[in-house]
Protein backbone atom coordinates (compact mmCIF):
# COMPACT_ATOMS: atom_id res chain seq x y z
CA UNK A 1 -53.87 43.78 236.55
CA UNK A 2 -54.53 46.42 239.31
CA UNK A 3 -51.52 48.08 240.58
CA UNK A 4 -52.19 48.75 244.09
CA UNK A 5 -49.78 49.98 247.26
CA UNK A 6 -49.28 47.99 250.22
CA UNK A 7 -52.04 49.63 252.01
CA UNK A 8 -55.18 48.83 249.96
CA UNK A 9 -56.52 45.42 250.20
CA UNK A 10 -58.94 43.53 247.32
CA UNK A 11 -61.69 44.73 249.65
CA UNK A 12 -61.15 48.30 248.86
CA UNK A 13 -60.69 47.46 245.40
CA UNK A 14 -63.81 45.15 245.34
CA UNK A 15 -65.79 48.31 247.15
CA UNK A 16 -64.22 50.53 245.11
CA UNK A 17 -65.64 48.84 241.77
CA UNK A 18 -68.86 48.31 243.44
CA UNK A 19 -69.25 51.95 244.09
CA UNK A 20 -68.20 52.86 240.44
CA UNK A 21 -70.33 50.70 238.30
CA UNK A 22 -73.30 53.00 237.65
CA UNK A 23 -70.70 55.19 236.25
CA UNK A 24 -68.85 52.25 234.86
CA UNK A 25 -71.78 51.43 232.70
CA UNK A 26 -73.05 55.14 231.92
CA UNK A 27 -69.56 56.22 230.56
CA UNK A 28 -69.56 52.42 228.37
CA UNK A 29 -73.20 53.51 227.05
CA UNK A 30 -71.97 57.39 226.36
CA UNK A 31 -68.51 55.98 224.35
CA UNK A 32 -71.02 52.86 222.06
CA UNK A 33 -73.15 56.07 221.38
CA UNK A 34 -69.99 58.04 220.23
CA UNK A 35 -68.73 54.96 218.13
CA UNK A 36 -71.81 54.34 216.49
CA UNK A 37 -72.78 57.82 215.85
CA UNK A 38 -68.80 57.82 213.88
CA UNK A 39 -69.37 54.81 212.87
CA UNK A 40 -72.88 55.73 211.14
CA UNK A 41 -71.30 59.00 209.03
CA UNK A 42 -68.26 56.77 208.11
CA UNK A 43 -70.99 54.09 206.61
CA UNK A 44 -72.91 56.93 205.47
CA UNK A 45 -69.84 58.39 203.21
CA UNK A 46 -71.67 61.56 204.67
CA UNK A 47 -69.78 64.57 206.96
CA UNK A 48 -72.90 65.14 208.80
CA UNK A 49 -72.18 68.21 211.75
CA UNK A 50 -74.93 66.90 214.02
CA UNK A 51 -73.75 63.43 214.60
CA UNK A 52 -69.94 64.52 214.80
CA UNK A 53 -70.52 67.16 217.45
CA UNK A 54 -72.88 64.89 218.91
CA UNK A 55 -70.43 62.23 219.22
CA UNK A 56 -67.66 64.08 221.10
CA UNK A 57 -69.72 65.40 223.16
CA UNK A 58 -70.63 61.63 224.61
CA UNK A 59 -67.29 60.54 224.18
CA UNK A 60 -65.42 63.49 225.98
CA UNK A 61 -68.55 63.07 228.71
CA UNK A 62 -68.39 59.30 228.68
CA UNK A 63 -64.41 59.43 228.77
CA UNK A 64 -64.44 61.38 232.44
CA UNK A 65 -66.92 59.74 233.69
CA UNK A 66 -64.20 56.66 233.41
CA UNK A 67 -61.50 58.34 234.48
CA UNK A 68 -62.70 59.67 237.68
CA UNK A 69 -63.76 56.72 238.97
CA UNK A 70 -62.12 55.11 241.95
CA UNK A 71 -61.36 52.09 240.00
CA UNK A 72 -59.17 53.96 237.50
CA UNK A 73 -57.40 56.12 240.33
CA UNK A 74 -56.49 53.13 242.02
CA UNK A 75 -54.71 51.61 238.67
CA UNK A 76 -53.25 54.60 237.52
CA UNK A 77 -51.81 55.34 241.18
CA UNK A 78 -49.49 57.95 240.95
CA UNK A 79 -49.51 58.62 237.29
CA UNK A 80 -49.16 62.45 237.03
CA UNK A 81 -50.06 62.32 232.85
CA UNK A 82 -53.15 60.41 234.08
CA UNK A 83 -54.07 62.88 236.90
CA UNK A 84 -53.63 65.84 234.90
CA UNK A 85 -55.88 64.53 231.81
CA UNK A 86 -58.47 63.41 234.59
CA UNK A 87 -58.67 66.86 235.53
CA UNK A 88 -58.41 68.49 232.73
CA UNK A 89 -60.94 66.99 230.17
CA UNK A 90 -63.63 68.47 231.81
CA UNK A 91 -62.58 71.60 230.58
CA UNK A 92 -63.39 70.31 226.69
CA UNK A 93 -66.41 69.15 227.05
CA UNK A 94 -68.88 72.38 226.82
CA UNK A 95 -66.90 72.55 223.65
CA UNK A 96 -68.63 70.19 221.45
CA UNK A 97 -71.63 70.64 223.59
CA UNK A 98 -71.74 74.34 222.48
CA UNK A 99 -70.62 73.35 219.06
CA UNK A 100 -73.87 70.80 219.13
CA UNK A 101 -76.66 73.14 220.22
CA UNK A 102 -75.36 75.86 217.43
CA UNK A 103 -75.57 73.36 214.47
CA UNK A 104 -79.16 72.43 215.70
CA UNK A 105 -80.29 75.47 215.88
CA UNK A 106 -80.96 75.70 219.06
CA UNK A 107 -79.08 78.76 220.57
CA UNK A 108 -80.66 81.46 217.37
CA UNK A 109 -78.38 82.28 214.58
CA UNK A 110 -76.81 85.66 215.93
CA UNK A 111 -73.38 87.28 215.01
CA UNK A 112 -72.96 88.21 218.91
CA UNK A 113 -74.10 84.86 220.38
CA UNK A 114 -72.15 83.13 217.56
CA UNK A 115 -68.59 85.65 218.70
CA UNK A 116 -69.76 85.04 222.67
CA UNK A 117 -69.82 81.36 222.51
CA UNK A 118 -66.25 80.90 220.54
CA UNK A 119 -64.65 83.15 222.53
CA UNK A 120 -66.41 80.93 225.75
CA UNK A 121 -65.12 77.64 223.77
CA UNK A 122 -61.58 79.68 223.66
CA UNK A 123 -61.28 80.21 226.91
CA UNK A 124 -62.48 76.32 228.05
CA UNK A 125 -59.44 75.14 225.65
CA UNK A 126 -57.25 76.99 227.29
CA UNK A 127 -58.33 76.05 230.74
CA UNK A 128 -57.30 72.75 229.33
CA UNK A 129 -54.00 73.25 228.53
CA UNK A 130 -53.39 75.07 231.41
CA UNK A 131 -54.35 72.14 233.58
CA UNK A 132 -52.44 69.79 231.24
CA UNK A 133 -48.91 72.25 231.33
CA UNK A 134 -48.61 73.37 234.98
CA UNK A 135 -51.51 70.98 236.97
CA UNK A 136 -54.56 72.14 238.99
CA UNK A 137 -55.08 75.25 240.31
CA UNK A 138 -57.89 76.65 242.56
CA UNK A 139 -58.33 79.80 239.64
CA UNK A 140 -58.88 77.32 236.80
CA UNK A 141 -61.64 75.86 239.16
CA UNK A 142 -62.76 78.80 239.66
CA UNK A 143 -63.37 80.34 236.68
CA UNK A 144 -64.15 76.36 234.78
CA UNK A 145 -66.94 76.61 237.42
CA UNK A 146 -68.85 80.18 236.73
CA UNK A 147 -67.94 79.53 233.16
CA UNK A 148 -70.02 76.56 233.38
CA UNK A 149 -72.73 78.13 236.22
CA UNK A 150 -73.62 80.50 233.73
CA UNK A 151 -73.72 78.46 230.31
CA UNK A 152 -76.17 76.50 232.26
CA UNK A 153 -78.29 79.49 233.08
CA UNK A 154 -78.37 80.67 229.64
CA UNK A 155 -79.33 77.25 228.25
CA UNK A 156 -82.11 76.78 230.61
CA UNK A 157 -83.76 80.30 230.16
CA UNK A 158 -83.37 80.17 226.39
CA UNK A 159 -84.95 76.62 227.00
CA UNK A 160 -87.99 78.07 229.29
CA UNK A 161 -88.08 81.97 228.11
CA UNK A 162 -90.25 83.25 226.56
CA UNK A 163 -88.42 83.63 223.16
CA UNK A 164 -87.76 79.75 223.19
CA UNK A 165 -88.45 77.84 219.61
CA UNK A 166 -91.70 76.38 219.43
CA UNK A 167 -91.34 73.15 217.02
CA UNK A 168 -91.45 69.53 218.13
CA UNK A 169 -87.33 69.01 218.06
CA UNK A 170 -86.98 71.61 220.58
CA UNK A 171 -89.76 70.61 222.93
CA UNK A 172 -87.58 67.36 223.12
CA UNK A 173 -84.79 68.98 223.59
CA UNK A 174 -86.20 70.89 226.26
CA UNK A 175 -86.91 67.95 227.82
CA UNK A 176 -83.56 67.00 228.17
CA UNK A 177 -81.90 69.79 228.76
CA UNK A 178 -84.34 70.64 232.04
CA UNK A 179 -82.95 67.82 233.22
CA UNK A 180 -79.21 68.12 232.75
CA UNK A 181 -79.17 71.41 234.13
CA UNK A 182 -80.98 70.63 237.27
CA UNK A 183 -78.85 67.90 237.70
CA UNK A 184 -75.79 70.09 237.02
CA UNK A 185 -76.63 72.65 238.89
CA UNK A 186 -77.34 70.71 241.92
CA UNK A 187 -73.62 68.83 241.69
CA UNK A 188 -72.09 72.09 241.45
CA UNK A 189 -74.12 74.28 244.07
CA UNK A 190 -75.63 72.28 246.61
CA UNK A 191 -72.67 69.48 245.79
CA UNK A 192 -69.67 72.31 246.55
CA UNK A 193 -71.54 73.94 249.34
CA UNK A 194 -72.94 71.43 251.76
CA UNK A 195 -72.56 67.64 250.77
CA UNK A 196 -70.93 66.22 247.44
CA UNK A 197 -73.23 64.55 245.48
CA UNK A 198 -72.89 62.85 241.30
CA UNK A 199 -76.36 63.18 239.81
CA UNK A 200 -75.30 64.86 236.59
CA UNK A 201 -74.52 61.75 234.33
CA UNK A 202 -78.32 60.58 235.04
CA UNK A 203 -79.13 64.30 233.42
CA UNK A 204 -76.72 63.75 230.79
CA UNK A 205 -78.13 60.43 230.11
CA UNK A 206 -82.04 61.78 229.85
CA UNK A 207 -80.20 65.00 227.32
CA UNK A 208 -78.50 62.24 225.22
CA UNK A 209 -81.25 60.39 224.29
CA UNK A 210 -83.23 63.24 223.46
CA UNK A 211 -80.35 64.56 221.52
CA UNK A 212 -79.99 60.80 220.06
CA UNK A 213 -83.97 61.17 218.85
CA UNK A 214 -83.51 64.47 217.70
CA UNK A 215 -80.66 63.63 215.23
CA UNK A 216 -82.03 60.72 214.23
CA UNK A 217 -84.98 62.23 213.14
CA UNK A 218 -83.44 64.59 211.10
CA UNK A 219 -81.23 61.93 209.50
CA UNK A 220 -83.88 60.02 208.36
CA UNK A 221 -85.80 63.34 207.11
CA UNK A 222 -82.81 64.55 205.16
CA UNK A 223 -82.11 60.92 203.62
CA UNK A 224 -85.60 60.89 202.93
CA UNK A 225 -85.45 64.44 201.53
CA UNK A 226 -82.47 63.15 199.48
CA UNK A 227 -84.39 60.19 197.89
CA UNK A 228 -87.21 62.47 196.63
CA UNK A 229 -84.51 64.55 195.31
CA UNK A 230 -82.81 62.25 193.65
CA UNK A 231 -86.04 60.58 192.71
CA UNK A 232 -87.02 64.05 190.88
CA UNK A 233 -83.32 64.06 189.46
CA UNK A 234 -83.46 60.93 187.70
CA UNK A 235 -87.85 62.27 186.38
CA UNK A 236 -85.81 65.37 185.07
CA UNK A 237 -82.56 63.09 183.09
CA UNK A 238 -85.68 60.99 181.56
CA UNK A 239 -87.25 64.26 180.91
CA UNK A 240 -84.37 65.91 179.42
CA UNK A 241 -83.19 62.66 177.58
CA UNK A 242 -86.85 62.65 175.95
CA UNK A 243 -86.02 66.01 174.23
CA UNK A 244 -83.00 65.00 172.54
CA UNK A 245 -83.81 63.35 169.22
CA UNK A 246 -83.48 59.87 168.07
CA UNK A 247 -80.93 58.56 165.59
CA UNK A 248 -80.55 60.20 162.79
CA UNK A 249 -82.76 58.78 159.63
CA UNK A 250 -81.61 56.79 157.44
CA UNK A 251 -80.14 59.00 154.64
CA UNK A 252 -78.78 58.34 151.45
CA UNK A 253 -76.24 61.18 151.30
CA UNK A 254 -75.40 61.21 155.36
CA UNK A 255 -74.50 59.27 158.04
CA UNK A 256 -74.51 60.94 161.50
CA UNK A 257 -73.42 60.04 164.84
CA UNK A 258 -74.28 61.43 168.24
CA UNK A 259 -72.77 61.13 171.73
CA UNK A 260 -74.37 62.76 175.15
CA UNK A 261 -72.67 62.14 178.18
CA UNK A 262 -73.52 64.84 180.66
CA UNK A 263 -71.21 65.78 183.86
CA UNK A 264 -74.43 65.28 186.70
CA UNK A 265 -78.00 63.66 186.01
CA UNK A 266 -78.67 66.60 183.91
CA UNK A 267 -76.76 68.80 181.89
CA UNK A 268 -77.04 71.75 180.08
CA UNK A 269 -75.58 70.69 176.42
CA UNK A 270 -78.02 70.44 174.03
CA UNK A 271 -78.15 68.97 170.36
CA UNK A 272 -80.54 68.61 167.58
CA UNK A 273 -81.10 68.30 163.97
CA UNK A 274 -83.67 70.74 162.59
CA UNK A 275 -83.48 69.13 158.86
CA UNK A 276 -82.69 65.14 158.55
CA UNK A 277 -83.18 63.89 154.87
CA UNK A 278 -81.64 62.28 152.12
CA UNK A 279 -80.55 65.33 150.26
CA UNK A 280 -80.68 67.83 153.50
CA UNK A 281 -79.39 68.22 156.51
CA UNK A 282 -79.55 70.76 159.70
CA UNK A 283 -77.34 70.07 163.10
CA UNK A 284 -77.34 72.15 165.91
CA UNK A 285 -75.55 71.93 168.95
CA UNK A 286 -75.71 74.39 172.20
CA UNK A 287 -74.13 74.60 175.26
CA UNK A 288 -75.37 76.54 178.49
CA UNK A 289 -73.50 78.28 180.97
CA UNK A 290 -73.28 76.89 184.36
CA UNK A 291 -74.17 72.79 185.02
CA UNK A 292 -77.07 70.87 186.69
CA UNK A 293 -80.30 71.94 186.95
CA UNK A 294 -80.46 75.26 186.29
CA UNK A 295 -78.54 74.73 183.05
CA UNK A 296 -80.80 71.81 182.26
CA UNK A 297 -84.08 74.17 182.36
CA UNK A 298 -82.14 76.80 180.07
CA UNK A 299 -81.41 73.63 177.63
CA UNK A 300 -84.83 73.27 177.17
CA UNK A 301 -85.23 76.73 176.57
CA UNK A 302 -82.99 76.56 173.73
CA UNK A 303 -84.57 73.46 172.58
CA UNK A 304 -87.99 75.39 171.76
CA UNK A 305 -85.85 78.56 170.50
CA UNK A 306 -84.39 76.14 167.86
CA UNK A 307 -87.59 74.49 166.95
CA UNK A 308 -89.21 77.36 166.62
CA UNK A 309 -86.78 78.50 163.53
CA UNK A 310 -87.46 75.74 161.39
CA UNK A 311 -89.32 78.18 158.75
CA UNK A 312 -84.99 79.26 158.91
CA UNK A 313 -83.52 76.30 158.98
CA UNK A 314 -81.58 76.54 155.69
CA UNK A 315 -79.98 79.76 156.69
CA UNK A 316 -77.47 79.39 159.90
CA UNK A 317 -77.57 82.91 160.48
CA UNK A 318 -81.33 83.77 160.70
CA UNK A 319 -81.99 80.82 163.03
CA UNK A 320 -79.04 81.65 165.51
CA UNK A 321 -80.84 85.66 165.47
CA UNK A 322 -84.17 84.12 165.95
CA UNK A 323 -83.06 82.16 169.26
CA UNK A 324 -81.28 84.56 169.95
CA UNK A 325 -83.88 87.25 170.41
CA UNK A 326 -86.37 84.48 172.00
CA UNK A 327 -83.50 84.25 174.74
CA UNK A 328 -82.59 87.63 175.43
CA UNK A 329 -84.16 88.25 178.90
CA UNK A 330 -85.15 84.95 179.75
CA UNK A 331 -82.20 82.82 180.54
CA UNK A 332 -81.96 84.58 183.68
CA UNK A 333 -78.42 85.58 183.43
CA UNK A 334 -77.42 82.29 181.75
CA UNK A 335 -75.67 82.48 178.05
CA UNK A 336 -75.36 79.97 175.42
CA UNK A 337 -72.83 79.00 172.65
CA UNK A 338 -74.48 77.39 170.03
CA UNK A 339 -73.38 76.26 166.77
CA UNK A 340 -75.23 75.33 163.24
CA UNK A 341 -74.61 73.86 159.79
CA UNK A 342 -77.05 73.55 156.76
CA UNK A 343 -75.86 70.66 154.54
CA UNK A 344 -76.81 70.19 151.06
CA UNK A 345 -76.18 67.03 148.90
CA UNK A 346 -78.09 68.95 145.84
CA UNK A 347 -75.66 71.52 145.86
CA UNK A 348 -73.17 70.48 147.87
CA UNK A 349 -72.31 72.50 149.58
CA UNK A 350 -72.23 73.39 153.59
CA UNK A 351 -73.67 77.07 155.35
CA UNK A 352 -72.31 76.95 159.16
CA UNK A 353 -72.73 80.11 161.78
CA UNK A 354 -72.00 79.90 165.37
CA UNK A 355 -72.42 82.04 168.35
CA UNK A 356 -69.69 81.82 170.54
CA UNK A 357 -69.07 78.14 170.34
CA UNK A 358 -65.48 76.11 169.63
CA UNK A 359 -65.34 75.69 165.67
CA UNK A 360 -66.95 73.11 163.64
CA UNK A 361 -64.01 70.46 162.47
CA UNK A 362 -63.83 69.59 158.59
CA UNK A 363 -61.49 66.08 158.08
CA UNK A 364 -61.20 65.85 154.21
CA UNK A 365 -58.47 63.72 152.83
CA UNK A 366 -57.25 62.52 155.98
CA UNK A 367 -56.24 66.93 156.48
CA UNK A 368 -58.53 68.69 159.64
CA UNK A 369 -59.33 71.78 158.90
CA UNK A 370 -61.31 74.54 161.43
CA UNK A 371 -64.37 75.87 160.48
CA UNK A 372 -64.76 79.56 162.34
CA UNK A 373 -67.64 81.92 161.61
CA UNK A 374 -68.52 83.32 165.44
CA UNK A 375 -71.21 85.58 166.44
CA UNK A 376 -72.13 87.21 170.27
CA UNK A 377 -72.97 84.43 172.88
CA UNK A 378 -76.97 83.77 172.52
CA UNK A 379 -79.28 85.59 175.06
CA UNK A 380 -76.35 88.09 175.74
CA UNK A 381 -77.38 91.08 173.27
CA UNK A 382 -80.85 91.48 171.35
CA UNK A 383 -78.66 93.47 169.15
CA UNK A 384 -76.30 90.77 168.42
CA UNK A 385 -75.62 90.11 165.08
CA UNK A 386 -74.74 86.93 162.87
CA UNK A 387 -73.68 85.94 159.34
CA UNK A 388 -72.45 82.29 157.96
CA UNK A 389 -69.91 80.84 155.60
CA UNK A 390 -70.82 78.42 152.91
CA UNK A 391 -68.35 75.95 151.93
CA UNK A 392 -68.17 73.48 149.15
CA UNK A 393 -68.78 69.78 150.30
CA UNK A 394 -67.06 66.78 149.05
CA UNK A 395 -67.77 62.81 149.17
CA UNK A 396 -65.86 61.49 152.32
CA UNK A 397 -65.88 65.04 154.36
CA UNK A 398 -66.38 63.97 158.04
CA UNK A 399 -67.64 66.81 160.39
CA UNK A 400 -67.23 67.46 163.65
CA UNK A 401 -69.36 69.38 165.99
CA UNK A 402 -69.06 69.12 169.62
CA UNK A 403 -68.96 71.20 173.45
CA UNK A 404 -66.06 72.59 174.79
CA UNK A 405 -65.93 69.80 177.74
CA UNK A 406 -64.39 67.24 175.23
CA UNK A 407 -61.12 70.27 174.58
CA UNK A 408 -61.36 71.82 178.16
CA UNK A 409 -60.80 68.54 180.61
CA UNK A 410 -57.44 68.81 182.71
CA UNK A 411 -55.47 65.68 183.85
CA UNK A 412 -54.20 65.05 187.31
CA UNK A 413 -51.09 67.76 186.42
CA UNK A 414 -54.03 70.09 185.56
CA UNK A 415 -53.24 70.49 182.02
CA UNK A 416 -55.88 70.86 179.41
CA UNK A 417 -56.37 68.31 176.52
CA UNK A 418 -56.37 71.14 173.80
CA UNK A 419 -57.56 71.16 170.58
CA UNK A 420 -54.52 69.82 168.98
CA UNK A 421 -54.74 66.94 170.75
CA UNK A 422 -58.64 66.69 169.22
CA UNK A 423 -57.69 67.22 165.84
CA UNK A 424 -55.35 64.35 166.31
CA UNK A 425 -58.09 62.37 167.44
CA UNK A 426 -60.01 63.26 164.49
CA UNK A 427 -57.12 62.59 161.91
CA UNK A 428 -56.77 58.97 163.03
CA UNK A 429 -60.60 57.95 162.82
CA UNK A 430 -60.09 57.83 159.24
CA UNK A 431 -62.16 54.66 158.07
CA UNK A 432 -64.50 54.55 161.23
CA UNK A 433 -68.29 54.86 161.62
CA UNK A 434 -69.60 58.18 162.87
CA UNK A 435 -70.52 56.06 166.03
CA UNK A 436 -67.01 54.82 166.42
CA UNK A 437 -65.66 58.31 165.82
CA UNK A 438 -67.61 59.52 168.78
CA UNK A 439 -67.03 56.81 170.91
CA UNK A 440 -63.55 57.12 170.36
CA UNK A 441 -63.27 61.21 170.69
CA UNK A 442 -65.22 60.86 173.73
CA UNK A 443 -63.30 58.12 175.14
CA UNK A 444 -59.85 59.87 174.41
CA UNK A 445 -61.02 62.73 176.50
CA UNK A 446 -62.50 60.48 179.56
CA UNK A 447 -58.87 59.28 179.51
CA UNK A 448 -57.04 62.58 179.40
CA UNK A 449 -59.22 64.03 181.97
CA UNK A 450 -58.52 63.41 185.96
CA UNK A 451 -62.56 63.46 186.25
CA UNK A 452 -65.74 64.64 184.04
CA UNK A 453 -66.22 68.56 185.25
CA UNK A 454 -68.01 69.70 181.70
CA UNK A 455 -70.83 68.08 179.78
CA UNK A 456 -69.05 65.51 176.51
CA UNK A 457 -71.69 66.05 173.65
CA UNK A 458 -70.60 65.20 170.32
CA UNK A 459 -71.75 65.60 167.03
CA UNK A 460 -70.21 63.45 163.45
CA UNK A 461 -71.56 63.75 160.42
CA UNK A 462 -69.97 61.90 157.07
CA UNK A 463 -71.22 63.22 153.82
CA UNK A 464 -71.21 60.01 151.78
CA UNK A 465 -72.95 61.57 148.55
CA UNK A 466 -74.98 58.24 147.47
CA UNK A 467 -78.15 60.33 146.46
């Protein structure tokens, strides 16, 4: 209910709304546009710049216009908070409108203009809390005023000069902006100096629906943008998926288990078995530096260095030199640990070399053992250098190969998971499949781990010694 002195009458009141609706409604339509605009990043799950500077701009705009109507004087009579805020959020408003017109793009990307337009923003907060502190004064005015004069003039010439963009966004823009600065101009010239006049929220209006069309349109290019990309995402997982082989064969002396479970859509871990027989057997595992794309095109890099050594495949060392000098000077900076065992049932016994990768794990009588034989890092030297250890085998070994993401995650106290804590793992899969083995090492991580930040790949292999 209106609180009103003795003097005004529901006439004046009735006037008084009468006279204020235009505004009324504009400052409604300028808050829903603010709300939505929120509202649409909030749905979104999606910070987007535009549409946050975009809505405080409306809201601060559409919040004055409200509280300098008559109506609101009238029922906050006498309310100093109220006259003080009235007064002073003008003073934040060329904030987000500066802040709007930078993210866009539409004011050039220089240092100076960049320094000169904070340092403006600066000045209009502190105009604000000036007003807010010790009230109105005829200097704050003053200086709000050519602040605002002149951010007006530099708009509009960067708008109609000869150095403005030339693309289809700014031509609407331009639009608006014409408008709200002829409007603005003319409240605050011809408005202060001969007869007050309240034009400027029609300009404002005309500059927020271009600004409205402009950000749309970019939303729905950069979502569409997005699909493609995440179209061409899930084209490269299928792709990179393809080059990983199948299961194992069936094999009288070995039963092998692989897990892949990379950190994005594509990763840059890498496994494959270069021999797969009943009396033979070659796994290799690799993991690239870095994650994502980039690492996924090394991967497959690596993939055609190891296929190309299968003249080598039953000696470790000679096919982690032959990738190795196929790499050199084509990972572009990348490296890659990578890791390979020769098994033979005939002879039974194991070869294994590495290059920079965690060691192979041998459980044998329920005891884990590390297997260690590491070389240089793979594309890092051409005159890197690599030998291998040959071990006996014996029926019921279990080996483990795997990627340091399944020893590296860190729970929520940011401690690592370790490779004790592995070779536990390990110890009590005694009487499990290779499958389950996997499953279990890489669900025993996933648990540990506060989220997936490396690539899980995971290779078993039991030595059965049917044949």
């Amino acid at each position: 209910m209106l609180m009103m002195d003795a003097q005004l009458t529901a006439g004046d009141v009735l006037r008084a709304f009468h006279s204020d609706e235009p505004f009324l409604f504009l400052g409604s339509g300028f808050l829903t546009v603010a709300i939505v605009a929120i509202s649409f990043c909030a749905l979104r799950r999606r910070l987007d710049a535009l549409l946050v500077w975009m809505a405080v701009f409306a809201g601060l705009y559409g919040l004055r216009m409200w509280l300098q109507t008559h109506i609101m004087r009238i029922d906050f009579q006498g309310n100093l908070i109220f006259d003080r805020l009235r007064l002073a959020i003008s003073y934040l408003i060329p904030i987000p409108a500066f802040m709007f017109f930078r993210v866009a793009g539409f004011l050039g990307r220089t240092p100076r203009l960049t320094r000169l337009g904070h340092a403006i923003n600066f000045v209009f907060f502190l105009l604000f809390l000036g007003v807010l502190i010790f009230g109105p004064r005829h200097v704050f005015d003053a200086l709000n005023g050519a602040m605002v004069s002149g951010v007006l003039w530099i708009l509009l010439m960067r708008s109609i000069g000869k150095n403005a963009k030339k693309d289809r966004d700014f031509d609407v823009v331009r639009i608006g902006v014409l408008c709200f600065v002829a409007l603005a101009l003319w409240d605050n010239i011809v408005g202060e100096l001969w007869f007050p006049t309240k034009i400027e929220p029609y300009g404002f209006a005309v500059l927020l629906g271009c600004l409205g069309y402009v950000v749309a349109r970019r939303t729905l290019e950069r979502d569409a943008e997005l699909g493609e990309i995440q179209s061409e995402m899930e084209l490269a997982r299928r792709i990179q998926l393809s080059i990983l082989p199948g299961d194992f064969p069936a094999s009288a002396d070995f039963r092998v288990a692989a897990r892949y479970v990379p950190m994005n859509t594509v990763a840059g871990d890498l496994y494959d078995f270069l021999l797969a027989g009943d009396r033979q057997a070659g796994l290799f595992i690799a993991d690239v530096s870095g994650h994502g794309m980039p690492a996924a095109l090394i991967a497959s890099m690596v993939k055609m260095a190891a296929i190309s050594q299968g003249n080598n495949a039953e000696h470790p060392a000679q096919v982690l030199a032959g990738m190795n000098i196929a790499l050199c000077g084509n990972t572009q900076g990348q490296y890659v640990t990578a890791a390979y065992v020769y098994l033979n049932a005939e002879t039974r016994q194991l070869r294994y070399a590495a290059a920079g990768h965690p060691s192979m794990l041998l459980l044998r009588q329920g005891k884990v053992t590390e297997i260690t034989e590491n070389g240089l890092l793979l594309a890092a030297s051409d005159a890197a250098e690599y030998s291998d250890i040959a071990l006996p085998l014996e029926i019921g070994d279990r080996l483990l190969m795997y990627t340091d993401g399944l020893i590296e995650a860190r729970n929520a106290e940011g401690k690592m998971i370790g490779e004790d804590s592995l070779m536990d793992t390990l110890r009590k899969t005694r009487g499990m499949t290779p499958g389950e083995t996997a499953d279990r090492l890489i669900a025993s991580t996933q648990s540990w781990a506060k989220a997936q930040d490396d690539d899980l790949t995971v290779l078993v292999c039991d030595y059965v010694g049917a044949g």
